[in-house]
N, C-alpha and C. Protein backbone atom coordinates (compact mmCIF):
# COMPACT_ATOMS: atom_id res chain seq x y z
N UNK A 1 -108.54 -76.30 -65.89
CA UNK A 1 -107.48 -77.24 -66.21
C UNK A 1 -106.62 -77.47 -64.98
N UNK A 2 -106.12 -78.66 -64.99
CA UNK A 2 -105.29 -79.01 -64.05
C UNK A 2 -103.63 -78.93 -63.65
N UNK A 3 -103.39 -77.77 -62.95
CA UNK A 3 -101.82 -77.93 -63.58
C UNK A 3 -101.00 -78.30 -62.43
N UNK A 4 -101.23 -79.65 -61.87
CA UNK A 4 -100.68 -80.80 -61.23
C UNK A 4 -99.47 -81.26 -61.68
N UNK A 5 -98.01 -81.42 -60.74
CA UNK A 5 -97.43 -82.14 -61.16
C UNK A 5 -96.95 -83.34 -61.74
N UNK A 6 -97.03 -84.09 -62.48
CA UNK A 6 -97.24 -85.33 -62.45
C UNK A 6 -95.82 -86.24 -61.64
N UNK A 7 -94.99 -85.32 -61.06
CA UNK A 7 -93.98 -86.18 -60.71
C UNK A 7 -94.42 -86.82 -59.22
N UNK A 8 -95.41 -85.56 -58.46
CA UNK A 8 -96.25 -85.55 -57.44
C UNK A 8 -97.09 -86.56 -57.21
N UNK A 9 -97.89 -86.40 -57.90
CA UNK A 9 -98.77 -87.73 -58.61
C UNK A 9 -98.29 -89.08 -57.68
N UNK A 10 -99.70 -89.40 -56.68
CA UNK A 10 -98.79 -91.18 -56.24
C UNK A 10 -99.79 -92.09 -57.01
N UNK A 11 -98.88 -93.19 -56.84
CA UNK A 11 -99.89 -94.30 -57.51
C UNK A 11 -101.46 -94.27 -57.11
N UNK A 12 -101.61 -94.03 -55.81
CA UNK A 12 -102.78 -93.97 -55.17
C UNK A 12 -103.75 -93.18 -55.93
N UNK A 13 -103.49 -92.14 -56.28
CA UNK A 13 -104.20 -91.14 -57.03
C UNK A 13 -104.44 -91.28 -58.14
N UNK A 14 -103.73 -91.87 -59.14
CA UNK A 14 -103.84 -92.21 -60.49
C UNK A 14 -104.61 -93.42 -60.11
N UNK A 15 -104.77 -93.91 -59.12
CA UNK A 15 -106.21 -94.91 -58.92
C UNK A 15 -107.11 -94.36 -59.07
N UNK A 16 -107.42 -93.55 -57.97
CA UNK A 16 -108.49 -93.01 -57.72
C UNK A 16 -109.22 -92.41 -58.58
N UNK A 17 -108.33 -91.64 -59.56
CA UNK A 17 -108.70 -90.76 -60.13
C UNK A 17 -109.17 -91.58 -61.48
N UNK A 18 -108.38 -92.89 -61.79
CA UNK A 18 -108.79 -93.58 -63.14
C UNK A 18 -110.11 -94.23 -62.49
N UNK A 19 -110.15 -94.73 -61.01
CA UNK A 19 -111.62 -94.95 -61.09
C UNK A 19 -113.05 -94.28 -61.20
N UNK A 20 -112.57 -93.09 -60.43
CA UNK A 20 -113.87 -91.97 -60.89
C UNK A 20 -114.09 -92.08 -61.96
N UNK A 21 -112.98 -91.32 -62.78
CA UNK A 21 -112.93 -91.10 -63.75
C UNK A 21 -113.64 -91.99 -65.01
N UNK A 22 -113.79 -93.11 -65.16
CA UNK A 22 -114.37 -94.09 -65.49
C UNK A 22 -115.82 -94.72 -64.87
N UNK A 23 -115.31 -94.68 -63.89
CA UNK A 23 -117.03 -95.02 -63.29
C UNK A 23 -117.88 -93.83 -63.58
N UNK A 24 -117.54 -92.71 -63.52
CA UNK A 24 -118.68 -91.73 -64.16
C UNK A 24 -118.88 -91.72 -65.46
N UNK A 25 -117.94 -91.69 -66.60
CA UNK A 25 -117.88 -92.02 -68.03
C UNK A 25 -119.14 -93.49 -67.95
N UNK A 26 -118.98 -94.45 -67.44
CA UNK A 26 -119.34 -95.78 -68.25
C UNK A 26 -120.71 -95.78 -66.91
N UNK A 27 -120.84 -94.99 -66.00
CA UNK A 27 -121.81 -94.93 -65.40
C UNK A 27 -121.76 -96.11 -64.01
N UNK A 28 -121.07 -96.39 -63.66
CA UNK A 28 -120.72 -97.87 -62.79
C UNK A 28 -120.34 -97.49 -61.50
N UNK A 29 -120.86 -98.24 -59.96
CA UNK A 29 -120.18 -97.73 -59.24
C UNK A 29 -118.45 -98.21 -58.71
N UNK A 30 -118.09 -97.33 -58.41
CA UNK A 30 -116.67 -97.66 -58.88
C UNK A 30 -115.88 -98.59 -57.81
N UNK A 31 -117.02 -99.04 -56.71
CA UNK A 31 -116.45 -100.09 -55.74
C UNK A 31 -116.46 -101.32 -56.61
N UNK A 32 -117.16 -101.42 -57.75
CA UNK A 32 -117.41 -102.95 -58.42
C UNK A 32 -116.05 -102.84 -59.48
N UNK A 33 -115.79 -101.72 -59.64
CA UNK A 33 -114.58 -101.61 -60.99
C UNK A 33 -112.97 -102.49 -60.09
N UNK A 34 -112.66 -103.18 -60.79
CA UNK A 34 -112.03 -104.41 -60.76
C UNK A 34 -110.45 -104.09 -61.26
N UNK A 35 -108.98 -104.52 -61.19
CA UNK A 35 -107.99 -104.27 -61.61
C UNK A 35 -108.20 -104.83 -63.34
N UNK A 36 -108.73 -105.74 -63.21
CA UNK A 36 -108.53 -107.02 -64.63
C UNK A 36 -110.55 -106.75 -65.24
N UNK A 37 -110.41 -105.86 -64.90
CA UNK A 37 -112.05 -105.16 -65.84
C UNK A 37 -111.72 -104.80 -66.90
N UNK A 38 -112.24 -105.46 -68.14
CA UNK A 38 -111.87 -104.80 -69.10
C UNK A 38 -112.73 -103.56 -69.77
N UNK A 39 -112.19 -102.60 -70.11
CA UNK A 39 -113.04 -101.16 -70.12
C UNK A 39 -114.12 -101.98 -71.58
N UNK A 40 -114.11 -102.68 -72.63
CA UNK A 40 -114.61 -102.86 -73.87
C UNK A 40 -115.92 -103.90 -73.32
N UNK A 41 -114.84 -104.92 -72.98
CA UNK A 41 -116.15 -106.18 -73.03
C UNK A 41 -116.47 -106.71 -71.32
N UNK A 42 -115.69 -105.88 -70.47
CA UNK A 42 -116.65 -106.18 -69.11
C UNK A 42 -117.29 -104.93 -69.03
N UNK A 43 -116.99 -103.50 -69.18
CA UNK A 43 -117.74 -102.37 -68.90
C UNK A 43 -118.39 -101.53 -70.30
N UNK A 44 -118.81 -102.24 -71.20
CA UNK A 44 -119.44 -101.90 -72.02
C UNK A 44 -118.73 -100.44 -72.78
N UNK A 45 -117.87 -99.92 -72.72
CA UNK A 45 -117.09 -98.49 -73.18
C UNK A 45 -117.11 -99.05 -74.61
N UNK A 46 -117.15 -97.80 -75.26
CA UNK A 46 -117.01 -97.83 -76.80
C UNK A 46 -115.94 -96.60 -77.20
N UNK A 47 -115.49 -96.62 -78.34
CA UNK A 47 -114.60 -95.36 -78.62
C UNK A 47 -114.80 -94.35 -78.09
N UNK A 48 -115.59 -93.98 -78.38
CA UNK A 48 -116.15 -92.33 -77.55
C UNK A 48 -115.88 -92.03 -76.18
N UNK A 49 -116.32 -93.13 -75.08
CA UNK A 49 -116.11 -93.50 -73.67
C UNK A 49 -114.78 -93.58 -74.04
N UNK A 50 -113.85 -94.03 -74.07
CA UNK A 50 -112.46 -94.28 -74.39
C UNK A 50 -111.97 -93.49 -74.45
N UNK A 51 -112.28 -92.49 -75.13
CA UNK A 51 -111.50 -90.86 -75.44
C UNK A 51 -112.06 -89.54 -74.77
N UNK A 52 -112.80 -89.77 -73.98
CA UNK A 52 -113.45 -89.50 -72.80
C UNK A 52 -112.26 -89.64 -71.74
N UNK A 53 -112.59 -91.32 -71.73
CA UNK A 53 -111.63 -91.29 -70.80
C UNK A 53 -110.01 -90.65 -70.47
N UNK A 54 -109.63 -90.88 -71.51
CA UNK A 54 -108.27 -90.08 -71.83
C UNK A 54 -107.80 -89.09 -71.24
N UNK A 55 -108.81 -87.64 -71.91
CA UNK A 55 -108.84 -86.87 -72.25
C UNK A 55 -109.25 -86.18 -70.38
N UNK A 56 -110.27 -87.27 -69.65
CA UNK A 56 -110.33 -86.66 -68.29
C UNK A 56 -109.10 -86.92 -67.53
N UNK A 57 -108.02 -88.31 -67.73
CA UNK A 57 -107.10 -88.60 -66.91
C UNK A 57 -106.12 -87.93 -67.59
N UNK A 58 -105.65 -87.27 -68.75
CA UNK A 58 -104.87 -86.16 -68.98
C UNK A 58 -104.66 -84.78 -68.43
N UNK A 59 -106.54 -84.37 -68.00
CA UNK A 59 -106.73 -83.57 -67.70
C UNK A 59 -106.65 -82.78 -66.00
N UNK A 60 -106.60 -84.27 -65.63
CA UNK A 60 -106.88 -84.49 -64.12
C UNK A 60 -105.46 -84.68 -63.43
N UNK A 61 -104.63 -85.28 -64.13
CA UNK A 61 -103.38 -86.13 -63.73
C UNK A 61 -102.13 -85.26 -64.37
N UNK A 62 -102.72 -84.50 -65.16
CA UNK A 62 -101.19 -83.39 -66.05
C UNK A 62 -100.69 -84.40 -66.69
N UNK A 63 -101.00 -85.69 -67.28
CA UNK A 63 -99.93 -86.97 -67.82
C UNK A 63 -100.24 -86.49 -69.52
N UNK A 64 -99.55 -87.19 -70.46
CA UNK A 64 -99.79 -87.48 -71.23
C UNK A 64 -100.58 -88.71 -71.79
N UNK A 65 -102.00 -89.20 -72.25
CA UNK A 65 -102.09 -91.08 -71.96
C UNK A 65 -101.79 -91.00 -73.77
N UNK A 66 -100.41 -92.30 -73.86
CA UNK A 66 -100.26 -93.11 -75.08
C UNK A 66 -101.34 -92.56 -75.84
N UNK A 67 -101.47 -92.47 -77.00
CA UNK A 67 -102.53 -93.08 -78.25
C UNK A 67 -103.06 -94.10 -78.37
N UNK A 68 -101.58 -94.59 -77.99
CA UNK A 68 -101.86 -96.56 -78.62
C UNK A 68 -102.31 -96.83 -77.04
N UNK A 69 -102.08 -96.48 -76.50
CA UNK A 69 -102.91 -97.58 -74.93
C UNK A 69 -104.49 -97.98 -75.23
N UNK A 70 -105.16 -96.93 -75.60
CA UNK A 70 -106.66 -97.64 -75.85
C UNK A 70 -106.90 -98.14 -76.86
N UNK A 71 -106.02 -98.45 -77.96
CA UNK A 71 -106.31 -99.41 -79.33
C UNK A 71 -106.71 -100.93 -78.79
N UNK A 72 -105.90 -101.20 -77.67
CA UNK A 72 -106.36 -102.81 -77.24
C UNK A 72 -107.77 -102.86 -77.12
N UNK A 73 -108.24 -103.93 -77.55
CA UNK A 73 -109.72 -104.48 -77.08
C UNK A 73 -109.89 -105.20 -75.95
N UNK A 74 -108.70 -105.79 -75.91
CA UNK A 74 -109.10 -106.40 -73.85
C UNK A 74 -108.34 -105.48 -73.10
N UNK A 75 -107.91 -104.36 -73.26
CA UNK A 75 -107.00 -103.39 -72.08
C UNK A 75 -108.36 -103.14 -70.86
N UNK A 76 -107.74 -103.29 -69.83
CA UNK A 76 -108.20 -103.50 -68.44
C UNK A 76 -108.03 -102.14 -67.46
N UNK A 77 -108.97 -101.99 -66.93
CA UNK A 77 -108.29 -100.80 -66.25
C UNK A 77 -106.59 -101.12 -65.52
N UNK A 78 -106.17 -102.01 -64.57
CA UNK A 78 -104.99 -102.42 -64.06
C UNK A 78 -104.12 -102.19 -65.88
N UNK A 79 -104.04 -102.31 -66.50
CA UNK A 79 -103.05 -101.64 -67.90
C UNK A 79 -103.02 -100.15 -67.39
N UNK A 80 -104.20 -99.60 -68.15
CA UNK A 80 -103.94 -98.54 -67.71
C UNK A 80 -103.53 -97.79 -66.38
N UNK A 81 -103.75 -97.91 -65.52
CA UNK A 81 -103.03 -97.88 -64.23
C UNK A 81 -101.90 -97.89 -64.63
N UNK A 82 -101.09 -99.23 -65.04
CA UNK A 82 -99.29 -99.46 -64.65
C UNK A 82 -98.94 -98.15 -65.37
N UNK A 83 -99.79 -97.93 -67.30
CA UNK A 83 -98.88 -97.31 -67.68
C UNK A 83 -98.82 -95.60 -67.42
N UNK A 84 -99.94 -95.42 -66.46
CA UNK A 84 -99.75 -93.98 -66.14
C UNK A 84 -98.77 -94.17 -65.04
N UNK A 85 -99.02 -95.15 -64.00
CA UNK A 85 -98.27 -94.42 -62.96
C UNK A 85 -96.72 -94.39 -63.19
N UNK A 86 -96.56 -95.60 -64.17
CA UNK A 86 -95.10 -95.53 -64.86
C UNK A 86 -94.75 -94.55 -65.84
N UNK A 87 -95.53 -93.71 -65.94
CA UNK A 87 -95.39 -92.09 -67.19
C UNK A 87 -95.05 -91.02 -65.49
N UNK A 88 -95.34 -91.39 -64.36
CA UNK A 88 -95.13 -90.15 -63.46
C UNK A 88 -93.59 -90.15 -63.17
């Protein structure tokens, strides 16, 4: 487990880390992953991938991620981005 500050945490990293983090989940390389990609209907993710995802940028980042952030069906990676780095 990760026990990272999140106040530490720069935006840069909560990039980085949401792009790994995702490009290994949905299998993609993560130079093609896009701000305005949407995780549902441009990168094929389904619930499961979704809570995957979460659950690694919680794990990775010390953040808490919303509940409600992945209920959207067009949420984009750039969403998620603002609202972690705005949770540090």
């Amino acid at each position: 487990m990760n026990t990272a500050d999140p106040r530490k945490t720069t935006p840069q990293q909560v990039h980085d880390v949401l792009w790994k983090i995702t490009a290994d989940r949905l299998s993609k390389d993560p130079a093609q992953l896009r701000p305005e990609s949407r995780l549902i209907h441009d990168l094929g993710a389904d619930s499961l991938d979704l809570a995957e995802i979460a659950m690694g940028l919680e794990e990775e980042l010390a953040l808490v991620v919303p509940t409600t952030l992945f209920e959207k069906t067009d949420l984009t990676l750039g969403d998620v981005e603002q609202t972690l780095v705005a949770q540090r």
